[in-house]
C-alpha atoms as a PDB file:
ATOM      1  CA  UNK A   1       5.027  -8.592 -29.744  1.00  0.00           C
ATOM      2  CA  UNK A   2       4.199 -12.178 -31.909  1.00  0.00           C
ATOM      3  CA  UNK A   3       1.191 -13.769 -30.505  1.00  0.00           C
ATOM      4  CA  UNK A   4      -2.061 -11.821 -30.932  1.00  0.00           C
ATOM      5  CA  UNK A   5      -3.280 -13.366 -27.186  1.00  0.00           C
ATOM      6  CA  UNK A   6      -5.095 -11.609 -24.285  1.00  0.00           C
ATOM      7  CA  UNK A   7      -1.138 -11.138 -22.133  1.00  0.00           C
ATOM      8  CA  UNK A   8      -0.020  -9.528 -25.519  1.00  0.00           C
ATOM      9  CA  UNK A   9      -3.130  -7.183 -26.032  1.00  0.00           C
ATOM     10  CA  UNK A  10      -2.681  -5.826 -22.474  1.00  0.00           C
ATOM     11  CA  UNK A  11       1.380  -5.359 -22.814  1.00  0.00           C
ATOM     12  CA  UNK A  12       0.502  -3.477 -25.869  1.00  0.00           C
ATOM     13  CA  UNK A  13      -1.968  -1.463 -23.892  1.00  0.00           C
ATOM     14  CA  UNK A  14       0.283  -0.792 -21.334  1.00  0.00           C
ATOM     15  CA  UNK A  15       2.984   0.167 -23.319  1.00  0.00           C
ATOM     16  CA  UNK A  16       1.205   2.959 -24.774  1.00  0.00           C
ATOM     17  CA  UNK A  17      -0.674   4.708 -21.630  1.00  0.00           C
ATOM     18  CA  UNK A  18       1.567   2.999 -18.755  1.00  0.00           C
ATOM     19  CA  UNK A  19       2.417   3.237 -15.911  1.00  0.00           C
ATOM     20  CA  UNK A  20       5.715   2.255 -16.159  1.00  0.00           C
ATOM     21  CA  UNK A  21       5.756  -0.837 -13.315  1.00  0.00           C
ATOM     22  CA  UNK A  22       2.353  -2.477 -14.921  1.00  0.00           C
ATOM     23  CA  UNK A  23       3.754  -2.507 -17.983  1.00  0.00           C
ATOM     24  CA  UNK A  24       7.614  -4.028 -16.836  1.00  0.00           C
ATOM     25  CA  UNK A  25       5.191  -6.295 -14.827  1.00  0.00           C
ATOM     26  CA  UNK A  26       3.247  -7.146 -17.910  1.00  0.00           C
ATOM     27  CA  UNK A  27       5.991  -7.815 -19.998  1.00  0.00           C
ATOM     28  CA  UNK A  28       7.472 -10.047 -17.481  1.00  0.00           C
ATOM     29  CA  UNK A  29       4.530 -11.998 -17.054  1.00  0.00           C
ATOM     30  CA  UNK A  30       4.092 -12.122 -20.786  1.00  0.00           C
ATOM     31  CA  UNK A  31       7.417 -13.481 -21.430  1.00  0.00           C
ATOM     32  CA  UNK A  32       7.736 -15.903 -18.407  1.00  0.00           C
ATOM     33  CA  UNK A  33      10.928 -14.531 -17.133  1.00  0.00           C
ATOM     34  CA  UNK A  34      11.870 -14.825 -13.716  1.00  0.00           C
ATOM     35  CA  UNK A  35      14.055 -11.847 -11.874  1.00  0.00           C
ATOM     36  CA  UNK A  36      17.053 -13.944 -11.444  1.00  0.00           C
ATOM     37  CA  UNK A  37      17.017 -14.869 -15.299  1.00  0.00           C
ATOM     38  CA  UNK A  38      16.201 -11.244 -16.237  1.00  0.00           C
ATOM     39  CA  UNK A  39      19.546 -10.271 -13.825  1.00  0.00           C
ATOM     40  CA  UNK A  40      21.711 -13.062 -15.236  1.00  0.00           C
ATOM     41  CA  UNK A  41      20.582 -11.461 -19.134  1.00  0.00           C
ATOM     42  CA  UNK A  42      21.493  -7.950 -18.337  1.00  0.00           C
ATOM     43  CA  UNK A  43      24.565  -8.546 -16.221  1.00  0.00           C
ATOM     44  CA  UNK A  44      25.100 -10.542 -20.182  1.00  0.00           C
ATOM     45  CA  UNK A  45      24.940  -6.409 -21.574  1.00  0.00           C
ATOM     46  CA  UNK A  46      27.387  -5.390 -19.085  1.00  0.00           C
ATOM     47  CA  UNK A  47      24.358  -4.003 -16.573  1.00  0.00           C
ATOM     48  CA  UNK A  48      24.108  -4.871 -12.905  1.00  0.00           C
ATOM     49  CA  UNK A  49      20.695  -4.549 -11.473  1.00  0.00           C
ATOM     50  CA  UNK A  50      19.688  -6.366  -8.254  1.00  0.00           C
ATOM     51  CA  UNK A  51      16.948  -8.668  -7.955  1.00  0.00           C
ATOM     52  CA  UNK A  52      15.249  -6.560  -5.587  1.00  0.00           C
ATOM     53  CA  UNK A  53      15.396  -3.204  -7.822  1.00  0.00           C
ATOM     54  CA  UNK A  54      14.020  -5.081 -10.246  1.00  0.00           C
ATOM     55  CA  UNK A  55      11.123  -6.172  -8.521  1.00  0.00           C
ATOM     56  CA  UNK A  56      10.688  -2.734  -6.744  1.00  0.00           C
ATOM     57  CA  UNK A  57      10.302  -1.443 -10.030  1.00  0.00           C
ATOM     58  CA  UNK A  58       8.134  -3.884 -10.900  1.00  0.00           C
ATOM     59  CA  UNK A  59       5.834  -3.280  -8.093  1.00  0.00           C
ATOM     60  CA  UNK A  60       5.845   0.406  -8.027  1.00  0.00           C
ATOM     61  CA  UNK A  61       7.723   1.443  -4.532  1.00  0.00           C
ATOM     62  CA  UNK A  62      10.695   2.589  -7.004  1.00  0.00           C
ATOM     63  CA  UNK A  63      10.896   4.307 -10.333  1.00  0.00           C
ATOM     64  CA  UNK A  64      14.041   4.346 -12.317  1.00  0.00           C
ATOM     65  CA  UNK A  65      15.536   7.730 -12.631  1.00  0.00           C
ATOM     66  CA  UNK A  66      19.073   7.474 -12.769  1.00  0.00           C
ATOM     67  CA  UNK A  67      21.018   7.622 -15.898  1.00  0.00           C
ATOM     68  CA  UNK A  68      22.661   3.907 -15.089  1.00  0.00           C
ATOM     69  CA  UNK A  69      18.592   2.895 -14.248  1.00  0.00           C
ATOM     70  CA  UNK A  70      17.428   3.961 -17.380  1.00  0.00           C
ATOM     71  CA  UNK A  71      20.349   2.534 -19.290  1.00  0.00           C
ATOM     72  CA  UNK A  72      19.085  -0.507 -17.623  1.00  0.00           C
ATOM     73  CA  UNK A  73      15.505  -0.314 -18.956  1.00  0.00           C
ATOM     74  CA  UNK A  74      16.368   0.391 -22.525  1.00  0.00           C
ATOM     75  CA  UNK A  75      18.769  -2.971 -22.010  1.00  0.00           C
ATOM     76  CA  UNK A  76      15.281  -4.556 -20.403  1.00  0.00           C
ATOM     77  CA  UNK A  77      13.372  -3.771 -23.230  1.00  0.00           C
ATOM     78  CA  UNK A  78      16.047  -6.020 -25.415  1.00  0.00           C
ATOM     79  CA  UNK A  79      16.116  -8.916 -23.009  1.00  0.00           C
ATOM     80  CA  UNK A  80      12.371  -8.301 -22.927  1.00  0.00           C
ATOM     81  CA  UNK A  81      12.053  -8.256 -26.611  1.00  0.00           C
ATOM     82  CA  UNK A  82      10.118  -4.887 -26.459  1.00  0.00           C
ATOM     83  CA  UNK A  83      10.388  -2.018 -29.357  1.00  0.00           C
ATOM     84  CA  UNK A  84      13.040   0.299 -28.660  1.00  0.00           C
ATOM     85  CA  UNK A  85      12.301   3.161 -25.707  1.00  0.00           C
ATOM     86  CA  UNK A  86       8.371   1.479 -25.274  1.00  0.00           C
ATOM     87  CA  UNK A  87       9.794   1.305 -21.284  1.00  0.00           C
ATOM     88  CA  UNK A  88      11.953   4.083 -21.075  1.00  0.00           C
ATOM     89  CA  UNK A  89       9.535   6.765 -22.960  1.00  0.00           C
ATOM     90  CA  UNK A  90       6.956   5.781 -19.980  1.00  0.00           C
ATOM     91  CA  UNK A  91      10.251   7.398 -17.762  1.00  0.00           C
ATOM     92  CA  UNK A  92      11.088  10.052 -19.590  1.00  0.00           C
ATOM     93  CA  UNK A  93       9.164  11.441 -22.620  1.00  0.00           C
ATOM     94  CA  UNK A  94      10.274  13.040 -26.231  1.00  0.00           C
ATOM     95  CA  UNK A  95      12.260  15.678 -25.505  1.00  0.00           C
ATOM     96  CA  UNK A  96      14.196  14.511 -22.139  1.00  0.00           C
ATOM     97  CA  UNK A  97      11.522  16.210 -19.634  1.00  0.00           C
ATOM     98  CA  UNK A  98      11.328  14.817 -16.303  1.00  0.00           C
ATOM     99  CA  UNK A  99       7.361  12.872 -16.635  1.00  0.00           C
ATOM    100  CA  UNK A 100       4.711  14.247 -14.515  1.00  0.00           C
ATOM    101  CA  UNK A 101       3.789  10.964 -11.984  1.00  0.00           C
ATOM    102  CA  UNK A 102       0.477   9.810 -12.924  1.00  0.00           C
ATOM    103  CA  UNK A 103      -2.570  10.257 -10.639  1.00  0.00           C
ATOM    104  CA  UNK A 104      -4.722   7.007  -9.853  1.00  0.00           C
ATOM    105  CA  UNK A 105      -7.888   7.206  -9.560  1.00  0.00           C
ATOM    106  CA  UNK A 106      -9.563   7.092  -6.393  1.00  0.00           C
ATOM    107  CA  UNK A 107     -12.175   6.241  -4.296  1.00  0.00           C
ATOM    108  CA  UNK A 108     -13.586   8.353  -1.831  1.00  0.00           C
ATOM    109  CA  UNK A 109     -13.403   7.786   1.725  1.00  0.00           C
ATOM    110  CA  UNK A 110     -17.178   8.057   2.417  1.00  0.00           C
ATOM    111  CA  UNK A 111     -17.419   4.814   0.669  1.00  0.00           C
ATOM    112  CA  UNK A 112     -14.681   3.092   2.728  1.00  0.00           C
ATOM    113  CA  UNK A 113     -15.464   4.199   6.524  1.00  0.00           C
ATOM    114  CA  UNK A 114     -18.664   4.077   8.155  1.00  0.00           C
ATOM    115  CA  UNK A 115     -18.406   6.901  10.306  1.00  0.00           C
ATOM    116  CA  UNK A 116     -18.206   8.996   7.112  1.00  0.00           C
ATOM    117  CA  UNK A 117     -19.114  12.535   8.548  1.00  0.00           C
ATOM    118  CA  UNK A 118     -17.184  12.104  11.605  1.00  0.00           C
ATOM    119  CA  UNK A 119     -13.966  11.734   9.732  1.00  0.00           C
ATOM    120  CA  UNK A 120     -14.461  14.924   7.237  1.00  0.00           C
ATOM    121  CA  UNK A 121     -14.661  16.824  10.035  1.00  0.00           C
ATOM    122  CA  UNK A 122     -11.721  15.615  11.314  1.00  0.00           C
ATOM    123  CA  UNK A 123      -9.793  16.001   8.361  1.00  0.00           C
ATOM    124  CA  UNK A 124     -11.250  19.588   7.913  1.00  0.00           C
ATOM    125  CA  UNK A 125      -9.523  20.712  11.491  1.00  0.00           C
ATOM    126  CA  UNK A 126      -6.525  19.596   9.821  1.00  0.00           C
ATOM    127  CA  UNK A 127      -6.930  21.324   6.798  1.00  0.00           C
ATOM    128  CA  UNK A 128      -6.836  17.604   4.532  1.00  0.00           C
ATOM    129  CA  UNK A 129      -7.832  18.162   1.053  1.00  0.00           C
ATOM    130  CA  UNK A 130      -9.718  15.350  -0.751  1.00  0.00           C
ATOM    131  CA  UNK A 131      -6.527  14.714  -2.478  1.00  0.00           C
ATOM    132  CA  UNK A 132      -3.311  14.587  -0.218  1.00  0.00           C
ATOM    133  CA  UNK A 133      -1.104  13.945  -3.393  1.00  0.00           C
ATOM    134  CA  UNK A 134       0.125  10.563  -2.043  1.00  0.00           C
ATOM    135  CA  UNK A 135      -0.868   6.891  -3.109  1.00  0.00           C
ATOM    136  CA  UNK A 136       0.258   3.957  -1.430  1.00  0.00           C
ATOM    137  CA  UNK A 137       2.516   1.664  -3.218  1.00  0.00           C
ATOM    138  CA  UNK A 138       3.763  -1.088  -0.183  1.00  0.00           C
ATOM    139  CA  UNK A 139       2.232  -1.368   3.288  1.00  0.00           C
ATOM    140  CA  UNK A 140       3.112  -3.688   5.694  1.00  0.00           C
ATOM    141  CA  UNK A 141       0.684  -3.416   9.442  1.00  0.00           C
ATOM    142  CA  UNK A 142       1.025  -5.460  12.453  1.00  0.00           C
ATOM    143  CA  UNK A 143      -1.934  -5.541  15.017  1.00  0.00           C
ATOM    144  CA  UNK A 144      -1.695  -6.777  18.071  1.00  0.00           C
ATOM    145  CA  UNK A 145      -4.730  -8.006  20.242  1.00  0.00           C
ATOM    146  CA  UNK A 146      -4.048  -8.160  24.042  1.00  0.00           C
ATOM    147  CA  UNK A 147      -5.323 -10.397  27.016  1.00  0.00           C
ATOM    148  CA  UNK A 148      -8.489  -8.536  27.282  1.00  0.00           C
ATOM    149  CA  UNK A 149      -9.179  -9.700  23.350  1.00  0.00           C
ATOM    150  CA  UNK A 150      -8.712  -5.775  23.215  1.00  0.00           C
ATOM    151  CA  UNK A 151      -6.854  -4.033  19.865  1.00  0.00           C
ATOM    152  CA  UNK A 152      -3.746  -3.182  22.182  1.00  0.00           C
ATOM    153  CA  UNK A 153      -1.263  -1.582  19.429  1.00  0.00           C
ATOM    154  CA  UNK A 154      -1.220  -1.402  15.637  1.00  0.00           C
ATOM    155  CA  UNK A 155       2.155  -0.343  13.970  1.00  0.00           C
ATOM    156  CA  UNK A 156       2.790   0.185   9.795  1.00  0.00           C
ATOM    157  CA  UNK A 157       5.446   0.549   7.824  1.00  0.00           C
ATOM    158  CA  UNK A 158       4.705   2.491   4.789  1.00  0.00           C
ATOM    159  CA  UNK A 159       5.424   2.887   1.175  1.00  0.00           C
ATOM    160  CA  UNK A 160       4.039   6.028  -0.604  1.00  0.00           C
ATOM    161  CA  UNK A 161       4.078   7.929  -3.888  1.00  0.00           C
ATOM    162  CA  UNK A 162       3.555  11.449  -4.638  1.00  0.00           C
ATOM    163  CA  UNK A 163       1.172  12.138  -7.181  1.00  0.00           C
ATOM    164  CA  UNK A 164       1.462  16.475  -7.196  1.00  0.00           C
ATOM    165  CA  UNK A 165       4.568  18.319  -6.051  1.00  0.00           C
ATOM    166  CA  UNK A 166       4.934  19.507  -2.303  1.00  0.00           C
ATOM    167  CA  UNK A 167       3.427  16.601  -0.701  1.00  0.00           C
ATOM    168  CA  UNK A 168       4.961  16.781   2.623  1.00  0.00           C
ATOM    169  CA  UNK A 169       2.927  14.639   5.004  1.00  0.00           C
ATOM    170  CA  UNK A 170       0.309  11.595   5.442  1.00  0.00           C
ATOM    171  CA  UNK A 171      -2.735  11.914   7.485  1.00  0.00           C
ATOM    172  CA  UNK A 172      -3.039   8.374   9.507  1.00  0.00           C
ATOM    173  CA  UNK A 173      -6.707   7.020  10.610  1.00  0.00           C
ATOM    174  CA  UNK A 174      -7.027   4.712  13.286  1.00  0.00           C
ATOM    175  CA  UNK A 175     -10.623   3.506  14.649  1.00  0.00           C
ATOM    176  CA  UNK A 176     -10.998   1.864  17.964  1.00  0.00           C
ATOM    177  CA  UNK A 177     -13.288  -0.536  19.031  1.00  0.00           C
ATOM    178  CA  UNK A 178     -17.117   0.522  20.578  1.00  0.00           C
ATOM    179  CA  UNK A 179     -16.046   2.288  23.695  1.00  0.00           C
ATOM    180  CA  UNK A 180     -12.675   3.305  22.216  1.00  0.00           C
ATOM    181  CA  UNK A 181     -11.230   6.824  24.236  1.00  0.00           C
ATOM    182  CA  UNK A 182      -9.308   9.005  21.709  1.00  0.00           C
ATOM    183  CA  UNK A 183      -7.945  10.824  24.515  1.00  0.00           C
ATOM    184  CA  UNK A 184      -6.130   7.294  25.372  1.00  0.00           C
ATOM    185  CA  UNK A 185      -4.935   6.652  22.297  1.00  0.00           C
ATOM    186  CA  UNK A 186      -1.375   7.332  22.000  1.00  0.00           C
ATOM    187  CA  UNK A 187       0.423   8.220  18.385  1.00  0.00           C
ATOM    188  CA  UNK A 188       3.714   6.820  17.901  1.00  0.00           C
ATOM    189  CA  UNK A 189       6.249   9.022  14.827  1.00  0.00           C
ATOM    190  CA  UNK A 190       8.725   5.708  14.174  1.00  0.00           C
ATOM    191  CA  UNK A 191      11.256   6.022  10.695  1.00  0.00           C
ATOM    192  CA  UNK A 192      11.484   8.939   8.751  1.00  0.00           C
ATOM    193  CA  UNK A 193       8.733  11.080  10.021  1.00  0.00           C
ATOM    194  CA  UNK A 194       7.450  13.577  13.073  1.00  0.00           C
ATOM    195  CA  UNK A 195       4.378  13.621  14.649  1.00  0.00           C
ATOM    196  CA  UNK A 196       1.784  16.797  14.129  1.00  0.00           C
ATOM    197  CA  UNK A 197      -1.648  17.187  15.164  1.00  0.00           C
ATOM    198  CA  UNK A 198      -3.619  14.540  16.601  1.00  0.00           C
ATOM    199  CA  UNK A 199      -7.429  14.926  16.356  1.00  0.00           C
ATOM    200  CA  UNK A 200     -10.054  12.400  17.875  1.00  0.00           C
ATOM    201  CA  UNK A 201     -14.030  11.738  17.646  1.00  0.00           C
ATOM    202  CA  UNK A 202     -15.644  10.026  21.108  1.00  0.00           C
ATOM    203  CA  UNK A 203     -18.767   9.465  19.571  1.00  0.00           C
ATOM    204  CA  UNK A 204     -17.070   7.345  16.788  1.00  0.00           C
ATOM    205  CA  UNK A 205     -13.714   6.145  18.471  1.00  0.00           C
ATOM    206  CA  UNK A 206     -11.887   8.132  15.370  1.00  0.00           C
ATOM    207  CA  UNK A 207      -8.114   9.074  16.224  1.00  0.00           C
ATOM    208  CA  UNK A 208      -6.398  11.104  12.555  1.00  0.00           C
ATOM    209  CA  UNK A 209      -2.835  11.514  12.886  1.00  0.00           C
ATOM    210  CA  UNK A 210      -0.878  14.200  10.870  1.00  0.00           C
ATOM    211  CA  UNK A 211       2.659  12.848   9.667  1.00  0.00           C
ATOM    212  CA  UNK A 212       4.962  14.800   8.657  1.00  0.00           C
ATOM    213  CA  UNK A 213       7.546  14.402   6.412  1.00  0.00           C
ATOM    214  CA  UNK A 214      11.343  16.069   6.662  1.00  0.00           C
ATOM    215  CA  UNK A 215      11.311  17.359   3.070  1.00  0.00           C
ATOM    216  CA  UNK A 216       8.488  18.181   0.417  1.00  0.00           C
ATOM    217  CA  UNK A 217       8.007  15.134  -2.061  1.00  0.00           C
ATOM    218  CA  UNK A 218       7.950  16.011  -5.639  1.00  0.00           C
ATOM    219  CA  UNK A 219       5.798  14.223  -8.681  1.00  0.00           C
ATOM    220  CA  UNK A 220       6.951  10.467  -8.583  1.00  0.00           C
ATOM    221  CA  UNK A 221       8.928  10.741  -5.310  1.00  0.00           C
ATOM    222  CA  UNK A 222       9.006   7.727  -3.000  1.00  0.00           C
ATOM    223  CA  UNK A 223       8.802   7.934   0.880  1.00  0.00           C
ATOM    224  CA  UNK A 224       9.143   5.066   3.521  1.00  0.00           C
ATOM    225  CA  UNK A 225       8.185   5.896   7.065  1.00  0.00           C
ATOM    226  CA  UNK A 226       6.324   4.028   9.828  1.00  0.00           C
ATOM    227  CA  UNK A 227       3.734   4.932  12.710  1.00  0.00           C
ATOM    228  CA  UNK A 228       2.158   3.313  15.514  1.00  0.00           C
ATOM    229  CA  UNK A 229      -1.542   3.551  17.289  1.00  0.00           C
ATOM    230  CA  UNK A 230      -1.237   2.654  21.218  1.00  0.00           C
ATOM    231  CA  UNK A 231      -4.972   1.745  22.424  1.00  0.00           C
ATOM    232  CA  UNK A 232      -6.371  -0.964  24.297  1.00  0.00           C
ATOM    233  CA  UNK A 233      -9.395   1.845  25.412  1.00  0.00           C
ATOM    234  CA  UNK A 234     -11.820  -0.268  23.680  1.00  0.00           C
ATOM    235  CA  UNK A 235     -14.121  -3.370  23.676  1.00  0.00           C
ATOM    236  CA  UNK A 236     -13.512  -7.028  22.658  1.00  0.00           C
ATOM    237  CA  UNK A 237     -12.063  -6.752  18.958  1.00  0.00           C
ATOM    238  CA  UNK A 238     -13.278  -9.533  16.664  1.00  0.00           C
ATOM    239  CA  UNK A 239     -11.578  -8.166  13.658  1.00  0.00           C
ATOM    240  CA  UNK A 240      -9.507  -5.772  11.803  1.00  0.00           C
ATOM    241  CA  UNK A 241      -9.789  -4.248   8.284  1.00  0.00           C
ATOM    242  CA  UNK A 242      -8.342  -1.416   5.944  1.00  0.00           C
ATOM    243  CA  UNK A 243      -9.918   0.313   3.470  1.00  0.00           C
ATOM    244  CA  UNK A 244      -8.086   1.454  -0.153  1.00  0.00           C
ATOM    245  CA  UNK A 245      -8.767   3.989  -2.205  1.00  0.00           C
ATOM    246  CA  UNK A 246      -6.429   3.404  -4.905  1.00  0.00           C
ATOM    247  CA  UNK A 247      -5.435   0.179  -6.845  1.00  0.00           C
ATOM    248  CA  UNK A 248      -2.361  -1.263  -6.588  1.00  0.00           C
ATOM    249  CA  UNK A 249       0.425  -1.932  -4.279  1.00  0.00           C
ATOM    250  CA  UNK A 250       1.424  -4.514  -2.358  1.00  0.00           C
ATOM    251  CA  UNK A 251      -0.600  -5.033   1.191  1.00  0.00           C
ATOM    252  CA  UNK A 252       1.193  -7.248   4.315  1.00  0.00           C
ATOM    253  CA  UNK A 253      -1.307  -7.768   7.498  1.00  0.00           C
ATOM    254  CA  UNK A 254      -0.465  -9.377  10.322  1.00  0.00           C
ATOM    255  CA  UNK A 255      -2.444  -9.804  13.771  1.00  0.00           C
ATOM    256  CA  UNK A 256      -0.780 -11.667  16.978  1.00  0.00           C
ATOM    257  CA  UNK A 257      -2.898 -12.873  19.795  1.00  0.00           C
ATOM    258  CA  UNK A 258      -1.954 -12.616  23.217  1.00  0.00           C
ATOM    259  CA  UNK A 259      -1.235 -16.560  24.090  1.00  0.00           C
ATOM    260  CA  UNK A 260      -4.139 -16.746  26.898  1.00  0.00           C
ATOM    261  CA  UNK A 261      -6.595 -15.024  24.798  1.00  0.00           C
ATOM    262  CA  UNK A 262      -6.643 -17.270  20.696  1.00  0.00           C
ATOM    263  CA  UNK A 263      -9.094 -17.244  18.946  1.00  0.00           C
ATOM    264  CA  UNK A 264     -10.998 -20.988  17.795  1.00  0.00           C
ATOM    265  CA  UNK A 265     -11.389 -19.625  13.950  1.00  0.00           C
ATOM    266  CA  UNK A 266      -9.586 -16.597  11.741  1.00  0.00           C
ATOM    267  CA  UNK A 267     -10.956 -15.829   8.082  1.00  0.00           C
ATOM    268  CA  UNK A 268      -9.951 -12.920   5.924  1.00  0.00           C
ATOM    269  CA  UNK A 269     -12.489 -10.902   4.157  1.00  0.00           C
ATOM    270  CA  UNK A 270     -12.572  -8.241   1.354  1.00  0.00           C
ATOM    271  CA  UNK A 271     -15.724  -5.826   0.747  1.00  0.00           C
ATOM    272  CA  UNK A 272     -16.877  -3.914  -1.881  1.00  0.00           C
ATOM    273  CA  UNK A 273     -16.960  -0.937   0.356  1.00  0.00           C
ATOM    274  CA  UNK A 274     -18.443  -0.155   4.140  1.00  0.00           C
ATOM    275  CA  UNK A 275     -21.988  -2.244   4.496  1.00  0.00           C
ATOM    276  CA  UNK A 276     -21.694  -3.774   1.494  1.00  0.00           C
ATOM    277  CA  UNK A 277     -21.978  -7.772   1.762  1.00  0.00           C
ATOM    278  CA  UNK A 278     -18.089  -9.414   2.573  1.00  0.00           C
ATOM    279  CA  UNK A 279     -16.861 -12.219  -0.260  1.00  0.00           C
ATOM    280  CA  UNK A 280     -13.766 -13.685  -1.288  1.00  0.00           C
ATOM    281  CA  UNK A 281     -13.666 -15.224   2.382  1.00  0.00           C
ATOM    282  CA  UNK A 282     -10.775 -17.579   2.995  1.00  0.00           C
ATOM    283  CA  UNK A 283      -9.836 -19.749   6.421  1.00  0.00           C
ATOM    284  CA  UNK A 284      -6.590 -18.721   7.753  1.00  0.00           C
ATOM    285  CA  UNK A 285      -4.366 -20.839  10.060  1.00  0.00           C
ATOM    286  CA  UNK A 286      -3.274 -20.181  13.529  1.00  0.00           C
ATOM    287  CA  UNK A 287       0.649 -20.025  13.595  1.00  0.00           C
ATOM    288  CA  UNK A 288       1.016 -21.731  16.808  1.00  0.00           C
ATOM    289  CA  UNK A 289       4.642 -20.900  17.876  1.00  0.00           C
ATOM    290  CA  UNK A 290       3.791 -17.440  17.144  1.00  0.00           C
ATOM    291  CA  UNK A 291      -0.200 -17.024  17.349  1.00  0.00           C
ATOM    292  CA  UNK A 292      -0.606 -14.911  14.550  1.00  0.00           C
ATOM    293  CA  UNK A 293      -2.095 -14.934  11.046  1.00  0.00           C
ATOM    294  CA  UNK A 294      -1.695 -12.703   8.376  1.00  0.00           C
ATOM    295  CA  UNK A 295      -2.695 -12.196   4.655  1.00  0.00           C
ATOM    296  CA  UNK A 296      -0.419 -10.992   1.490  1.00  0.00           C
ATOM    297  CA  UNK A 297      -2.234  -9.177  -1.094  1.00  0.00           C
ATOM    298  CA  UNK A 298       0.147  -8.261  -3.895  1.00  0.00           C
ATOM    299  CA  UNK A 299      -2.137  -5.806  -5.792  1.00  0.00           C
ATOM    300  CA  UNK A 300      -5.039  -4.172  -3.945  1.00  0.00           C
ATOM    301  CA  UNK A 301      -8.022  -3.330  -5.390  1.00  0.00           C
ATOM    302  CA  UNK A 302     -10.073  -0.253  -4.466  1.00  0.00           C
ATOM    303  CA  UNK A 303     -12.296  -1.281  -1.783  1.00  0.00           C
ATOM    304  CA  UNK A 304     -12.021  -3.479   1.891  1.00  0.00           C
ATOM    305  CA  UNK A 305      -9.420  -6.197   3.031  1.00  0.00           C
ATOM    306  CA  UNK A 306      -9.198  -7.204   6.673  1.00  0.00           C
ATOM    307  CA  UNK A 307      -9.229 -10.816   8.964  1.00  0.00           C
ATOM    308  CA  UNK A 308     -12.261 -11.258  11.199  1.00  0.00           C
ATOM    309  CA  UNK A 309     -11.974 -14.062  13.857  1.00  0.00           C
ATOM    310  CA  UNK A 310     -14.023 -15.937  16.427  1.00  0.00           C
ATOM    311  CA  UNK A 311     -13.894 -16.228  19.984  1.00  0.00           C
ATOM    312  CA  UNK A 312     -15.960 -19.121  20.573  1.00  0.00           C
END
């Protein structure tokens, strides 16, 4: 830890409160090490990590918990040139005990949906708590938008964390366009999960979708599964957003365009939270061949990200 500069300060931070994949992301950043060099210096120790566990650990959809794992993080911490067990005691603490998975902290989703009220209720007939014990660490949606300039279909494929032990499904919102029918909106269970109850608001076009999981997630647990919303019941869509409650994670949006119905401009968008003013506005290009855009956002912040588009 040499140079007293502002990358340091915050890799010293880090190291001492964690998480674990901000500070191996930290340290990375701080030493200017790409993945490929960081492989090539620990297959050097006689440790073979891949590229992509490396940057899943990194990111957050993976947490090293295998003995030959965290040999490989206290071998990171010498290619890194980190003290000895900063990394690993963010793993496992004094003593060997398995580490409780930190909580983020979170935004509440009155701030992030407009139809605030409709969507407790919803979540009460399902018995949601405020907390469901899961944060999102890697989400990748596709929307589709269909002749009629109608939101036809919407699938995701989702990374999540546990936060609490037990966690054993996801509660999925999807909201429709202004004359949306929740009684036509069909939920579709893809990878790795079942589909439960399926509540909707007409007043509000609200569909919530209970997931459920084959097993019961425990404190730092990773889960992959992936979902689909069938509509089309709605008006003309002119854009598509998601809110976040927690920070963090990596975000992949894509929306496709029927090819007789493009639009003549696409922007993306991020807001604060539901009627607040939108900034950070950014043209987006058209892919031709397959009339789409899409936006990466490697670490979310709490609040709204979406692409609007026009008509014309």
């Amino acid at each position: 830890m040499a140079q007293n500069t502002p990358e340091s300060a915050e890799l010293e931070q880090l190291l001492r409160t964690g998480p674990f994949h901000l500070a191996l992301r930290s340290a990375l950043t701080a030493r200017g090490l790409a993945l490929h060099r960081v492989q090539h210096k620990l297959a050097q120790r006689g440790i073979r990590v891949g590229v992509t566990s490396l940057s899943y650990w990194q990111q957050g959809a993976r947490r090293p918990q295998r003995p030959e794992s965290l040999r490989a993080v206290r071998a990171l911490e010498e290619v890194l040139d980190l003290p000895a067990r900063s990394l690993h005691r963010l793993l496992v603490p004094e003593g060997g005990a398995r580490q409780e998975a930190e909580r983020p902290v979170a935004r509440s989703y009155r701030t992030l949906v407009e139809p605030a009220e409709a969507l407790r209720q919803l979540f009460a007939e399902l018995e949601t708590p405020a907390d469901d014990g899961l944060h999102t660490v890697g989400h990748h949606e596709r929307v589709r938008i269909g002749p009629g300039r109608e939101l036809s279909e919407r699938e995701s494929l989702q990374v999540v964390r546990a936060h609490r032990d037990g966690v054993d499904r996801y509660v999925a919102i999807h909201r429709g366009e202004a004359g949306c029918d929740p009684s036509r909106v069909t939920v579709r269970a893809a990878e790795n999960c079942r589909l439960g109850r399926v509540r909707g608001d007409a007043t509000t076009g609200v569909v919530v979708a209970e997931l459920l999981f084959d097993a019961r997630l425990r404190a730092g647990d990773t889960h992959v599964f992936g979902y689909a919303f069938e509509d089309g019941s709605g008006g003309p869509s002119s854009e598509y957003l998601r809110g976040f409650r927690f920070a963090g994670g990596q975000y992949v949006l894509q929306v496709r365009f029927d090819e007789t119905a493009l639009p003549v401009r696409c922007r993306r968008f991020t807001q604060v939270s539901a009627g607040a003013p939108r900034s950070g506005r950014e043209e987006l290009t058209l892919n031709g061949r397959h009339r789409a855009v899409h936006l990466v956002e490697q670490g979310v912040r709490p609040g709204i990200l979406g692409i609007g588009w026009d008509w014309g």
